[in-house]
PDB file of N, CA and C in Angstrom:
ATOM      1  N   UNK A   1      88.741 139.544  65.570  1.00  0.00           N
ATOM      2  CA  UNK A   1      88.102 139.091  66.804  1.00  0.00           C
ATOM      3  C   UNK A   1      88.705 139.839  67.983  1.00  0.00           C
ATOM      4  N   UNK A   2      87.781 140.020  69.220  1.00  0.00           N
ATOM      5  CA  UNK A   2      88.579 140.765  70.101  1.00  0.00           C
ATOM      6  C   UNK A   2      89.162 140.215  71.306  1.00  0.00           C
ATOM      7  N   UNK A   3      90.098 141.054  71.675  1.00  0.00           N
ATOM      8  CA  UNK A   3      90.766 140.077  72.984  1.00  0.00           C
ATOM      9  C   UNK A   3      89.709 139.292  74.178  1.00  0.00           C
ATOM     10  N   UNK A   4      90.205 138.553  74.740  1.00  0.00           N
ATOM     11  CA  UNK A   4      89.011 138.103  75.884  1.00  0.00           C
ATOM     12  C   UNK A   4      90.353 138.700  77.105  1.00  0.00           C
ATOM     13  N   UNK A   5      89.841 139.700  78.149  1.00  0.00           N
ATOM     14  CA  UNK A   5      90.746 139.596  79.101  1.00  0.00           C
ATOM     15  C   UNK A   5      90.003 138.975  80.345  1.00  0.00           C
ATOM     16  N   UNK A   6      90.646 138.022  80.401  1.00  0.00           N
ATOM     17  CA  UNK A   6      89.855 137.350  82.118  1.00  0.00           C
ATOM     18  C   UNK A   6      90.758 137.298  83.550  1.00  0.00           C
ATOM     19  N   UNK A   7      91.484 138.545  83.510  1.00  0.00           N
ATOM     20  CA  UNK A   7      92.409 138.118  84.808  1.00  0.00           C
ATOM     21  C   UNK A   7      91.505 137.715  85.901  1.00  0.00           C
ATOM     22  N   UNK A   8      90.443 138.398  86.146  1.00  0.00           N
ATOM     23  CA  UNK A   8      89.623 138.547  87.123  1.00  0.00           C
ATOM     24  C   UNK A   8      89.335 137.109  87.051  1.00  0.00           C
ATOM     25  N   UNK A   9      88.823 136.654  86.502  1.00  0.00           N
ATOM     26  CA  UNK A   9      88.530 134.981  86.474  1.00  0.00           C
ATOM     27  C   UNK A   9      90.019 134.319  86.896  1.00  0.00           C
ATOM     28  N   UNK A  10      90.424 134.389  85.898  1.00  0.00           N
ATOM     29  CA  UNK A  10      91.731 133.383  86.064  1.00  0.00           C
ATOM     30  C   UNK A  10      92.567 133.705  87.889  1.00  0.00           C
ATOM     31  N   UNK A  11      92.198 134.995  88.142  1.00  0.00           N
ATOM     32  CA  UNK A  11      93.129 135.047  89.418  1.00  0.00           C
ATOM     33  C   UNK A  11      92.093 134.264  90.665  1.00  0.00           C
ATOM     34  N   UNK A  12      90.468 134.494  90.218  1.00  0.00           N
ATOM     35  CA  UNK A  12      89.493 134.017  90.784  1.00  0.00           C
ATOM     36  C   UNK A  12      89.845 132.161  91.762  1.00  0.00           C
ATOM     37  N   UNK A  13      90.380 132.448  90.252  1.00  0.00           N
ATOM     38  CA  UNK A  13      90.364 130.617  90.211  1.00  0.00           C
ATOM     39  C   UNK A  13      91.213 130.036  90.450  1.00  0.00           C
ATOM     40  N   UNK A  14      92.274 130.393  90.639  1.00  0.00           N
ATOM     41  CA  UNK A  14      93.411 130.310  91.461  1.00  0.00           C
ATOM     42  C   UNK A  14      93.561 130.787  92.827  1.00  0.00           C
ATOM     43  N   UNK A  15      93.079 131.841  93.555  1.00  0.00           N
ATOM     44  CA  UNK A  15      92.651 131.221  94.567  1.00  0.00           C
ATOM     45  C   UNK A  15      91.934 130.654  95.176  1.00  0.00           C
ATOM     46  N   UNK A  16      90.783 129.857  94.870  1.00  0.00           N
ATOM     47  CA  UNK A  16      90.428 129.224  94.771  1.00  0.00           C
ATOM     48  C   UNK A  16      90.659 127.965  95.031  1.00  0.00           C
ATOM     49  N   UNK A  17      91.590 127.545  93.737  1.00  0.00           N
ATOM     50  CA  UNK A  17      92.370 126.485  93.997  1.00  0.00           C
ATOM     51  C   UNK A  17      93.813 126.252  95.424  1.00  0.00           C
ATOM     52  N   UNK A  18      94.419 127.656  95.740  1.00  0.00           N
ATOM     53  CA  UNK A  18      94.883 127.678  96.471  1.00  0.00           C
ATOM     54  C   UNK A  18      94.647 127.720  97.902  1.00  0.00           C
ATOM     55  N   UNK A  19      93.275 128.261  98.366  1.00  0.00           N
ATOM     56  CA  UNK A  19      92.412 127.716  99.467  1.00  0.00           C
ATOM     57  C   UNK A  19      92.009 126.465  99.324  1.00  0.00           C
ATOM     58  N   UNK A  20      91.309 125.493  98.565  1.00  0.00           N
ATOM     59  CA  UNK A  20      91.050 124.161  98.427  1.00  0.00           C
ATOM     60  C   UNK A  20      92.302 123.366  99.146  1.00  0.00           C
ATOM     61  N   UNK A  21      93.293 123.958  98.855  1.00  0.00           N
ATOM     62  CA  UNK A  21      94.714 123.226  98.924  1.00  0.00           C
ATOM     63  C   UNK A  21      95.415 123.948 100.427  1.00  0.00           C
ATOM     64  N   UNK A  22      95.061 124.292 100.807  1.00  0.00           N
ATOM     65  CA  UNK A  22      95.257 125.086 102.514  1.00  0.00           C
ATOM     66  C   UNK A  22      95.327 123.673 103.361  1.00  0.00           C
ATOM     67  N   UNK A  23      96.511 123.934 104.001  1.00  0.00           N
ATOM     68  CA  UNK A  23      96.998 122.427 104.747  1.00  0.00           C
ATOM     69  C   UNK A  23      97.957 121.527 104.333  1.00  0.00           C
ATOM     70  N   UNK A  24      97.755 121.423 102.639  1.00  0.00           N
ATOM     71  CA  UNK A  24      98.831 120.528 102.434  1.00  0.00           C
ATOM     72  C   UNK A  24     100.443 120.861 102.605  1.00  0.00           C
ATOM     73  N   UNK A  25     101.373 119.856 102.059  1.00  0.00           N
ATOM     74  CA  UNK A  25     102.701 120.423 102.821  1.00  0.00           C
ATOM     75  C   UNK A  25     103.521 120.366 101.245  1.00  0.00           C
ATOM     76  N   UNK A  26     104.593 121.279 101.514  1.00  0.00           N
ATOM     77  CA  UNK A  26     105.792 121.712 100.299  1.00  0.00           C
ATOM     78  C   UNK A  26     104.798 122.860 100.111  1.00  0.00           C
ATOM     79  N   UNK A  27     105.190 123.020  98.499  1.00  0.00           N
ATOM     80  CA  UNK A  27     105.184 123.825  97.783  1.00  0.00           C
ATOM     81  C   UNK A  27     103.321 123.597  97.150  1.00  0.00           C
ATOM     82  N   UNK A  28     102.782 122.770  97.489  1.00  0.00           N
ATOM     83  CA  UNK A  28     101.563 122.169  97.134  1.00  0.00           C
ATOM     84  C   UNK A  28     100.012 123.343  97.875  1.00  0.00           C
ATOM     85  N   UNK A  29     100.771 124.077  98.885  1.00  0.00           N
ATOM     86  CA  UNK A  29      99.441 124.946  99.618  1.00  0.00           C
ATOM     87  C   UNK A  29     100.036 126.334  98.833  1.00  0.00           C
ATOM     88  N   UNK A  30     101.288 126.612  98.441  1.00  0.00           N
ATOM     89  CA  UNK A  30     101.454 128.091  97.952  1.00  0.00           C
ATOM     90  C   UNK A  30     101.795 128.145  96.908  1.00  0.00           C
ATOM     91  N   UNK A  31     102.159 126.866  95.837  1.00  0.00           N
ATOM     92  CA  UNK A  31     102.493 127.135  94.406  1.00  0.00           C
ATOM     93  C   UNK A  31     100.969 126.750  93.756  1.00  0.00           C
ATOM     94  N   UNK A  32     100.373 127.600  92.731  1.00  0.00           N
ATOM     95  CA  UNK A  32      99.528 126.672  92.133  1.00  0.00           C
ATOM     96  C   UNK A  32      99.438 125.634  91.238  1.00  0.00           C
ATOM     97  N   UNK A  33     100.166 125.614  90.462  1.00  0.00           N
ATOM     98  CA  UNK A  33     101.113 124.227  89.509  1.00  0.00           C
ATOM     99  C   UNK A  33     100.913 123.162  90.471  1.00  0.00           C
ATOM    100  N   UNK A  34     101.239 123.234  91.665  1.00  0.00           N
ATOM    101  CA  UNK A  34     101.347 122.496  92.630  1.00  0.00           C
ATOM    102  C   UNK A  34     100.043 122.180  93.371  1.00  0.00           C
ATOM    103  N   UNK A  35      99.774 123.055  93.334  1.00  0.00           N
ATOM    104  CA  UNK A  35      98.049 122.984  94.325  1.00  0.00           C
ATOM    105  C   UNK A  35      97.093 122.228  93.909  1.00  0.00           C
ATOM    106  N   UNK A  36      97.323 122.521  92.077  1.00  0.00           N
ATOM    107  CA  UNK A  36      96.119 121.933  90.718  1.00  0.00           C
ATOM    108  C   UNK A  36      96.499 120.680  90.991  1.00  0.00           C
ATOM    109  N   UNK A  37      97.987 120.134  90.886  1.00  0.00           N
ATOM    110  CA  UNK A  37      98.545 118.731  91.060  1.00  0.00           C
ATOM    111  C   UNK A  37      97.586 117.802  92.333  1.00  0.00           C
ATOM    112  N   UNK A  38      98.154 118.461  93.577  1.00  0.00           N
ATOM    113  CA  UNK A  38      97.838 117.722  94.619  1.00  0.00           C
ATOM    114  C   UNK A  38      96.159 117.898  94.297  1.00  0.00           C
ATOM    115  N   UNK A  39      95.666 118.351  94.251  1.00  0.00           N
ATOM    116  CA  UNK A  39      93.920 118.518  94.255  1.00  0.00           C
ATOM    117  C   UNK A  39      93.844 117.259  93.349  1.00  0.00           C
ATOM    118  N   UNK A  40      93.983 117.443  91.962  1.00  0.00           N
ATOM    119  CA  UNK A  40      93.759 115.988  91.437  1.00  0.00           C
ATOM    120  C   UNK A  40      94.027 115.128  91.896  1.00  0.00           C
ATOM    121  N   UNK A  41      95.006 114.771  92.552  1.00  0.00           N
ATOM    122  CA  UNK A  41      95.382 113.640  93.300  1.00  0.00           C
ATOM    123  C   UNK A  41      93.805 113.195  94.419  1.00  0.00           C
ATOM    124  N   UNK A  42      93.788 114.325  95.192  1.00  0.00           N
ATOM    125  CA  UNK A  42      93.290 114.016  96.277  1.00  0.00           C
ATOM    126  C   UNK A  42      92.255 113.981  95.868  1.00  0.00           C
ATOM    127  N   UNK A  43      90.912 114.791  94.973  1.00  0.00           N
ATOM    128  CA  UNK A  43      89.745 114.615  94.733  1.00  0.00           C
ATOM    129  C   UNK A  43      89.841 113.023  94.274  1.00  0.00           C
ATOM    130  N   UNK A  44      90.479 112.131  92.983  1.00  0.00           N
ATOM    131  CA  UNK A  44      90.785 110.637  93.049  1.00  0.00           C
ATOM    132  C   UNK A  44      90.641 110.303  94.041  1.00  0.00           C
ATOM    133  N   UNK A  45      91.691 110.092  95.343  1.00  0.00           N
ATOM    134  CA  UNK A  45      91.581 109.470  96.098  1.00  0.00           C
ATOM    135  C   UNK A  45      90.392 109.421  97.362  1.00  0.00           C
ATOM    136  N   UNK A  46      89.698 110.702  96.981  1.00  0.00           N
ATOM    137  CA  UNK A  46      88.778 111.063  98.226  1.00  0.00           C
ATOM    138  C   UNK A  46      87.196 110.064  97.315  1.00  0.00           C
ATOM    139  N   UNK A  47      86.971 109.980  95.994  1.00  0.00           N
ATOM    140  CA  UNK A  47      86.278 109.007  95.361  1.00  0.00           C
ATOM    141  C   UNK A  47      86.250 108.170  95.574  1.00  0.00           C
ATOM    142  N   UNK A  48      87.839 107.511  95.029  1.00  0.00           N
ATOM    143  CA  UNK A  48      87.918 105.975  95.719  1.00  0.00           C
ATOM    144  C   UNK A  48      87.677 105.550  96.724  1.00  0.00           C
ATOM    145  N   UNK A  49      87.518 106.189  97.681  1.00  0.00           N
ATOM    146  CA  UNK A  49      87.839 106.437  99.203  1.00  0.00           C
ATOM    147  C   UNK A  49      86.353 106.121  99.880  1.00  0.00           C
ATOM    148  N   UNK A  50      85.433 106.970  99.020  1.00  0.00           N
ATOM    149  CA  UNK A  50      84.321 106.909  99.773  1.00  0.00           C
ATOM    150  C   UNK A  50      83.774 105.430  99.111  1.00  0.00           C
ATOM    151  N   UNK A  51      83.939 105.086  98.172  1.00  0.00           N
ATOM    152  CA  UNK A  51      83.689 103.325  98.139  1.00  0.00           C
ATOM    153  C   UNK A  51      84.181 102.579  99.265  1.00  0.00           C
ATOM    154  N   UNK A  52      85.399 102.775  98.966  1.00  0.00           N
ATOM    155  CA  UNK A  52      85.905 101.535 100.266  1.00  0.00           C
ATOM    156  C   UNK A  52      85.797 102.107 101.436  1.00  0.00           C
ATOM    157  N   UNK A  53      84.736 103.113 102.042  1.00  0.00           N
ATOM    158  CA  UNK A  53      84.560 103.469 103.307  1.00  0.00           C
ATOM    159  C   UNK A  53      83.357 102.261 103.199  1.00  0.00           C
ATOM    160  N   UNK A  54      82.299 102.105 102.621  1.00  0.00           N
ATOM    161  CA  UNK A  54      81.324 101.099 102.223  1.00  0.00           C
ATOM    162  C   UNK A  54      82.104  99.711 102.463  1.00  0.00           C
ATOM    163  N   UNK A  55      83.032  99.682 102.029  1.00  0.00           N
ATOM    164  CA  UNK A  55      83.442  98.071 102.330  1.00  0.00           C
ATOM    165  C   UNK A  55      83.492  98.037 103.389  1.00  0.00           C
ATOM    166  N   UNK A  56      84.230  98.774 104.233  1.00  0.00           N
ATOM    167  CA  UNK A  56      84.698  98.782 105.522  1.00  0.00           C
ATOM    168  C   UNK A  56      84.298  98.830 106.495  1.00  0.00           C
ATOM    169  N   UNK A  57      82.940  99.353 106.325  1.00  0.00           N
ATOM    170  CA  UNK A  57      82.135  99.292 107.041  1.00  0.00           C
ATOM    171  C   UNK A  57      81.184  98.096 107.427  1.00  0.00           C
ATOM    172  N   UNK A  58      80.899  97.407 105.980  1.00  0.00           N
ATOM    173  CA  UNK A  58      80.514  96.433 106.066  1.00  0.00           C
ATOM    174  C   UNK A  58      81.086  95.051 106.800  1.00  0.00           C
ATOM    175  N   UNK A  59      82.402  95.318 106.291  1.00  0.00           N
ATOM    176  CA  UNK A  59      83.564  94.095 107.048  1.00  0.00           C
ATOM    177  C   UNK A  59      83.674  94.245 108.139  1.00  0.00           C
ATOM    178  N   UNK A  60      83.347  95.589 109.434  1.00  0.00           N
ATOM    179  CA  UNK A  60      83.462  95.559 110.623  1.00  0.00           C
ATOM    180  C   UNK A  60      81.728  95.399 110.801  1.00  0.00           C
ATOM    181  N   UNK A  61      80.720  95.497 110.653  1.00  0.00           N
ATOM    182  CA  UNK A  61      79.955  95.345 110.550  1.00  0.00           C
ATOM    183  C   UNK A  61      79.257  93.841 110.868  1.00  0.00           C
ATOM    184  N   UNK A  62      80.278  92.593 110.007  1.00  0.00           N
ATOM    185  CA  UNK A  62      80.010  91.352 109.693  1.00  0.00           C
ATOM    186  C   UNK A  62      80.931  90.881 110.891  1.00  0.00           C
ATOM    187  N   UNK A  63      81.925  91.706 111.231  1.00  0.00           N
ATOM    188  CA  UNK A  63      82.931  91.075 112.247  1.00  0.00           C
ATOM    189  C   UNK A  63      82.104  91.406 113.519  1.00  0.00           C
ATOM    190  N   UNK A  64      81.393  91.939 114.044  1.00  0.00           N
ATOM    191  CA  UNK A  64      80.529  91.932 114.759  1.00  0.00           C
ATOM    192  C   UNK A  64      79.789  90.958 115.219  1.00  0.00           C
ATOM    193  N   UNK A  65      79.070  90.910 114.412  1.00  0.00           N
ATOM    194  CA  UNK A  65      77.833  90.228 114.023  1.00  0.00           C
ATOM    195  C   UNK A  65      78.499  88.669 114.240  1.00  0.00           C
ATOM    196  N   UNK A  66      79.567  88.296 113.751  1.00  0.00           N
ATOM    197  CA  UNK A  66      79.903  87.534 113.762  1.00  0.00           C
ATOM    198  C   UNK A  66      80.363  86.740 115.308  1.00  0.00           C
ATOM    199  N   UNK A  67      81.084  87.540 115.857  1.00  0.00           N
ATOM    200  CA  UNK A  67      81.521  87.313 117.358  1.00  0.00           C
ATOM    201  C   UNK A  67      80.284  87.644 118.113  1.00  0.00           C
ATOM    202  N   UNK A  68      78.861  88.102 118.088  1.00  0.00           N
ATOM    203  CA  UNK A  68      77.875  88.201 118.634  1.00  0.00           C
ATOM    204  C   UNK A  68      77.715  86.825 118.602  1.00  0.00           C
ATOM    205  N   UNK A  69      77.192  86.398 117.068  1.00  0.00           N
ATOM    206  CA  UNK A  69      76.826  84.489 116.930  1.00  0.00           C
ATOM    207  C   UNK A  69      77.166  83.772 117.812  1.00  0.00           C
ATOM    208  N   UNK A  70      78.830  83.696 117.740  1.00  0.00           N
ATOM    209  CA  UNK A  70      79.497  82.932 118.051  1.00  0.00           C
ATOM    210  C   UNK A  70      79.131  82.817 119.922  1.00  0.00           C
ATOM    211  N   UNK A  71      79.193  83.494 120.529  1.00  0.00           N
ATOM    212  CA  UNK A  71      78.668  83.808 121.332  1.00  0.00           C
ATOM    213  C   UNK A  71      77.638  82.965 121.436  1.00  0.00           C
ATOM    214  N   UNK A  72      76.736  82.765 120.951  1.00  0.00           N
ATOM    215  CA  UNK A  72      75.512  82.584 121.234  1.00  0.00           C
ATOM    216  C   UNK A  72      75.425  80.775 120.388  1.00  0.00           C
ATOM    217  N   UNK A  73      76.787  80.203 120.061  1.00  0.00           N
ATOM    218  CA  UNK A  73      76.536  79.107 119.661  1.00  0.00           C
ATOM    219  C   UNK A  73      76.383  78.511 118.367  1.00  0.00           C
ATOM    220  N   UNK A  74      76.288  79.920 117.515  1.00  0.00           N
ATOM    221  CA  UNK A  74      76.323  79.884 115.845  1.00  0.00           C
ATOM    222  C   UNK A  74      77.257  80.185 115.049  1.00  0.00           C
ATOM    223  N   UNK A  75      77.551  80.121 113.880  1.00  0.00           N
ATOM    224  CA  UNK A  75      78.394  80.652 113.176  1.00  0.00           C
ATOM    225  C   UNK A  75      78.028  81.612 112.503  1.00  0.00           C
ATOM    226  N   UNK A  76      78.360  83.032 111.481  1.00  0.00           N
ATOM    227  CA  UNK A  76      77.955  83.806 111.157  1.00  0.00           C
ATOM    228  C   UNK A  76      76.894  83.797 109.669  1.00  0.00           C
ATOM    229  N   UNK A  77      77.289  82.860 109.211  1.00  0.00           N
ATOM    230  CA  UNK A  77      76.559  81.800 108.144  1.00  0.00           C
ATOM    231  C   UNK A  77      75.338  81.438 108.602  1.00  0.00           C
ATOM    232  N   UNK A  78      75.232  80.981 109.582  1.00  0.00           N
ATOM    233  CA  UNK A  78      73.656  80.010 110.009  1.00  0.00           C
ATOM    234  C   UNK A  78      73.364  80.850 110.670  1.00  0.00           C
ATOM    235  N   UNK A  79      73.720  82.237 111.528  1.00  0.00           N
ATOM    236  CA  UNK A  79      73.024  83.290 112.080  1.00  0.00           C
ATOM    237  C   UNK A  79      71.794  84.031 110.816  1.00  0.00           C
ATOM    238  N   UNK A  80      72.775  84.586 109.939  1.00  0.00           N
ATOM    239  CA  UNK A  80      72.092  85.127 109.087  1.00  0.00           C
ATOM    240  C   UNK A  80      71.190  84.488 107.959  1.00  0.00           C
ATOM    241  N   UNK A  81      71.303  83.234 107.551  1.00  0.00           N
ATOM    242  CA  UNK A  81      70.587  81.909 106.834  1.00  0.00           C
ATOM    243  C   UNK A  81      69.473  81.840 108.066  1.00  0.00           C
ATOM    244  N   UNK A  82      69.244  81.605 109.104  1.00  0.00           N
ATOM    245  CA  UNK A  82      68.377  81.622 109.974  1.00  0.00           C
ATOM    246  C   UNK A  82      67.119  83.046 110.215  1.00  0.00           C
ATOM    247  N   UNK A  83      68.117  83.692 110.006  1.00  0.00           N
ATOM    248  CA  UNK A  83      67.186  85.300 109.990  1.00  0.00           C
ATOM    249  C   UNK A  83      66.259  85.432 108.633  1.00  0.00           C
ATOM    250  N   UNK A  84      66.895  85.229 107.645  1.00  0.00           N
ATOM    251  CA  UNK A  84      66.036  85.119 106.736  1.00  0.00           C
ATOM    252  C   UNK A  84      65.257  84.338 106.355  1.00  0.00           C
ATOM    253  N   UNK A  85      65.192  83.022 107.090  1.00  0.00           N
ATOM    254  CA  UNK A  85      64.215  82.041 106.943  1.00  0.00           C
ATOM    255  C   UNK A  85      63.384  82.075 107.677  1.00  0.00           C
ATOM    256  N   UNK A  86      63.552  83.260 108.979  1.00  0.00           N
ATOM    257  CA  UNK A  86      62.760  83.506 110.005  1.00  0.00           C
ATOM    258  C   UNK A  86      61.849  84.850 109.788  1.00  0.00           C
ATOM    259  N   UNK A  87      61.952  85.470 108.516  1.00  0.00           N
ATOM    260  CA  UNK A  87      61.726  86.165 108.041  1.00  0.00           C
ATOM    261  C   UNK A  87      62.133  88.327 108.462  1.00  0.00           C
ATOM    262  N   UNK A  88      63.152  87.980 109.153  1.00  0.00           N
ATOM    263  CA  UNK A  88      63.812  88.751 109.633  1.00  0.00           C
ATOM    264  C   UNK A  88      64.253  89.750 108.787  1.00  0.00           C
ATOM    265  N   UNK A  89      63.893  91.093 108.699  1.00  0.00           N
ATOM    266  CA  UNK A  89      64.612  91.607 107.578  1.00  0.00           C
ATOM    267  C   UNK A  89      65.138  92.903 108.227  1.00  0.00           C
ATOM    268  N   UNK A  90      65.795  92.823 109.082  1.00  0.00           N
ATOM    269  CA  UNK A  90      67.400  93.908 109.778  1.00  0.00           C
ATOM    270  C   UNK A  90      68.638  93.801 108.999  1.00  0.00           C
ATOM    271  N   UNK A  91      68.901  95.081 108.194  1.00  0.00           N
ATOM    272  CA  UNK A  91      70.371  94.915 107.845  1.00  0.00           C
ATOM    273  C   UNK A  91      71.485  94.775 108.629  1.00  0.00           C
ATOM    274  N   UNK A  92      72.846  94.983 108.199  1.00  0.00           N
ATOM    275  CA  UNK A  92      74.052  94.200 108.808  1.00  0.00           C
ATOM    276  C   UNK A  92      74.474  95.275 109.882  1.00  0.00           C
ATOM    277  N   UNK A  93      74.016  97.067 109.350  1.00  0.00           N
ATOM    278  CA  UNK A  93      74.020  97.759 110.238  1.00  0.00           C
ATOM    279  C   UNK A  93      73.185  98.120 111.822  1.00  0.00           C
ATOM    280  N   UNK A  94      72.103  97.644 111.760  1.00  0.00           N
ATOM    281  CA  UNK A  94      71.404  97.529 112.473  1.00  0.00           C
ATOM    282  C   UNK A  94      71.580  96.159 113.258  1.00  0.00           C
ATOM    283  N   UNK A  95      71.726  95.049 112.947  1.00  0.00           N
ATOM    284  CA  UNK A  95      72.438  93.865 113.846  1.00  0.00           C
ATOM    285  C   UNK A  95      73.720  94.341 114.204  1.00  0.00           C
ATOM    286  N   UNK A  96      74.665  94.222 114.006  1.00  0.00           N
ATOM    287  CA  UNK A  96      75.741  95.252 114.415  1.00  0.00           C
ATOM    288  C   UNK A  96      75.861  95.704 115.535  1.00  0.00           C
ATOM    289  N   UNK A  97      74.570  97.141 115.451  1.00  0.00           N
ATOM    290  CA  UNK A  97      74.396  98.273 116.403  1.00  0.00           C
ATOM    291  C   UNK A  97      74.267  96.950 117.471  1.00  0.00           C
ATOM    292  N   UNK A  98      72.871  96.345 117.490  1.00  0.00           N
ATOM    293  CA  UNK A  98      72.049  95.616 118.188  1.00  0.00           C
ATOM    294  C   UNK A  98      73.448  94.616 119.069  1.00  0.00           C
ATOM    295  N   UNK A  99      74.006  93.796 118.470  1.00  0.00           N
ATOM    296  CA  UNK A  99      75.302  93.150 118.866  1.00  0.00           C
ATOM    297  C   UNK A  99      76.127  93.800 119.852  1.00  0.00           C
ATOM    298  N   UNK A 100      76.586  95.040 119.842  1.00  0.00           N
ATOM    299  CA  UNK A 100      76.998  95.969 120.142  1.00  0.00           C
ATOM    300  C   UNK A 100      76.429  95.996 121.935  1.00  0.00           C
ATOM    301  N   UNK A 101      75.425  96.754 121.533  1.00  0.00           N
ATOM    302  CA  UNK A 101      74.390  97.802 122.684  1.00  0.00           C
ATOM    303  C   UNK A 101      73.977  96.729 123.483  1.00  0.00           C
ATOM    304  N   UNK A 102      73.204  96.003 122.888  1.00  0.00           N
ATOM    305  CA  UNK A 102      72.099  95.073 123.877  1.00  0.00           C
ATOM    306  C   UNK A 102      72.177  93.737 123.456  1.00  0.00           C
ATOM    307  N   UNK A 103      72.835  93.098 124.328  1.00  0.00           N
ATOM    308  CA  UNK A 103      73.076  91.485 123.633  1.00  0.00           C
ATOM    309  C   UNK A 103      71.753  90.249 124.212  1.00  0.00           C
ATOM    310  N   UNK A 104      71.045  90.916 124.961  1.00  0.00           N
ATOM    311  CA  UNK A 104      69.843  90.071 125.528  1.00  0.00           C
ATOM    312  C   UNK A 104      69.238  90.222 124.199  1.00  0.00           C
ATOM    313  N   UNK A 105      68.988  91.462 123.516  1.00  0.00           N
ATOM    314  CA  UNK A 105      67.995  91.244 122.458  1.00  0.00           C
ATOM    315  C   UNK A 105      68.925  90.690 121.240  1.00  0.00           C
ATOM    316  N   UNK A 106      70.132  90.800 121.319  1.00  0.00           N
ATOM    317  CA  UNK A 106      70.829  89.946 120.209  1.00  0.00           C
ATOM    318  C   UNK A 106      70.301  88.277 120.358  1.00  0.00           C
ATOM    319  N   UNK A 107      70.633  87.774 121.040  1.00  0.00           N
ATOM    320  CA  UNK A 107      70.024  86.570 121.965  1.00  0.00           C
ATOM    321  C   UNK A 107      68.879  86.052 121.487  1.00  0.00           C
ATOM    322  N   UNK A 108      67.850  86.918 121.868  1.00  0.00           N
ATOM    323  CA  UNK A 108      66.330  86.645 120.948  1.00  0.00           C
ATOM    324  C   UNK A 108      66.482  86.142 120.209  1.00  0.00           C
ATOM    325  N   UNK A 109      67.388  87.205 118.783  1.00  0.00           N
ATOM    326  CA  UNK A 109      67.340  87.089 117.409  1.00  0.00           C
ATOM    327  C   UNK A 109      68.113  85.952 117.367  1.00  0.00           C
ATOM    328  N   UNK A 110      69.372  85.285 117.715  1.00  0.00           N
ATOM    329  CA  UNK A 110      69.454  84.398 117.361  1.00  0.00           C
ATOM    330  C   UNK A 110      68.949  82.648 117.820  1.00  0.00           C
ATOM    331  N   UNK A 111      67.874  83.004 118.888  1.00  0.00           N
ATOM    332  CA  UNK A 111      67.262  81.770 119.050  1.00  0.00           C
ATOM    333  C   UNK A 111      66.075  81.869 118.302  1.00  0.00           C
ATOM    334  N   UNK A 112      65.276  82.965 117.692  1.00  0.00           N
ATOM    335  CA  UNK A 112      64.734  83.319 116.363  1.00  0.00           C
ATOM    336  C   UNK A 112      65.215  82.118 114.837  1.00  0.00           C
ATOM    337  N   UNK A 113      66.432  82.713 115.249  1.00  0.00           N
ATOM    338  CA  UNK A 113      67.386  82.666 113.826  1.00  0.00           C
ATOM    339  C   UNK A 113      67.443  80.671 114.050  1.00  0.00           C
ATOM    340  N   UNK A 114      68.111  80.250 115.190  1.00  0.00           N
ATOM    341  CA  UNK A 114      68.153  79.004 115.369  1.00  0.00           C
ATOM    342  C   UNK A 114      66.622  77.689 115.067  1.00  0.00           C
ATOM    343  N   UNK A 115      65.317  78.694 115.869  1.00  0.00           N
ATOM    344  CA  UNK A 115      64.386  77.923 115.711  1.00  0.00           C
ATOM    345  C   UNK A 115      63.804  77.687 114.182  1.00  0.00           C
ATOM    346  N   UNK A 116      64.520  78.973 113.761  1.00  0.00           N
ATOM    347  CA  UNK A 116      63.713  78.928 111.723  1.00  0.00           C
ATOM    348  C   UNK A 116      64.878  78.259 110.951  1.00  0.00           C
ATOM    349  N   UNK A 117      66.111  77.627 111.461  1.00  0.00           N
ATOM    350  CA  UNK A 117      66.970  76.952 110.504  1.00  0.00           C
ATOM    351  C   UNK A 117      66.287  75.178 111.288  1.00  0.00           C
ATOM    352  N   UNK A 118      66.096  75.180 112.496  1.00  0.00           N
ATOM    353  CA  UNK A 118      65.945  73.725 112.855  1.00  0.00           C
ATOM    354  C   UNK A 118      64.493  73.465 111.813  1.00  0.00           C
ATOM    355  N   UNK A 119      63.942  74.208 111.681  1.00  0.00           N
ATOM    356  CA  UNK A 119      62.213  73.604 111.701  1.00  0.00           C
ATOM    357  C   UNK A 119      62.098  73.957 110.249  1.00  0.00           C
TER     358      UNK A 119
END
């Protein structure tokens, strides 16, 4: 069988890996042993990462929303139990924004939200 020579690849791919890794600190941006290391690390954590950017968003999202209610006399429970019985269908990002920006029209929604939990 005959040799395979791949320097060209293999050096390819190493830098490669050693630009990917540009920034980090030690021996981790100029050794590659080191570079391959930290990259695994960080591609993991940049995965995990983008999940719990989703949580987090959501939890400031609800904390919003929540101190908007309150505001307005509700709790964050009977705000949103009210919206959907009022047939309201704005996600948590978009109330949020709305909470946020313009609280007259937050207001609306929750005397919306109030008149479809009383009735």
């Amino acid at each position: 069988m005959t040799r395979v020579k791949r320097s060209v690849h293999a050096r390819k791919k190493r830098r490669a890996t050693l630009a990917r890794a540009r920034g980090f600190r030690g021996e981790a941006h100029s050794s590659y042993k080191r570079a391959k290391e930290a990259l695994l690390k960080a591609d993991s954590y940049a995965y995990r990462d983008r999940r719990n950017r989703k949580r987090d968003f959501r939890r400031l999202w609800i904390t919003r929303i929540n101190a908007a209610a309150r505001q307005n006399d509700m709790s964050y429970s009977q705000f949103m139990s009210g919206l959907r019985k009022a047939g309201v269908e704005l996600d948590r990002k978009v109330l949020a924004d709305i909470a946020v920006r313009d609280a007259d029209a937050f207001r609306r929604f929750a005397e919306r939200a109030r008149e479809a939990s009383a009735g």
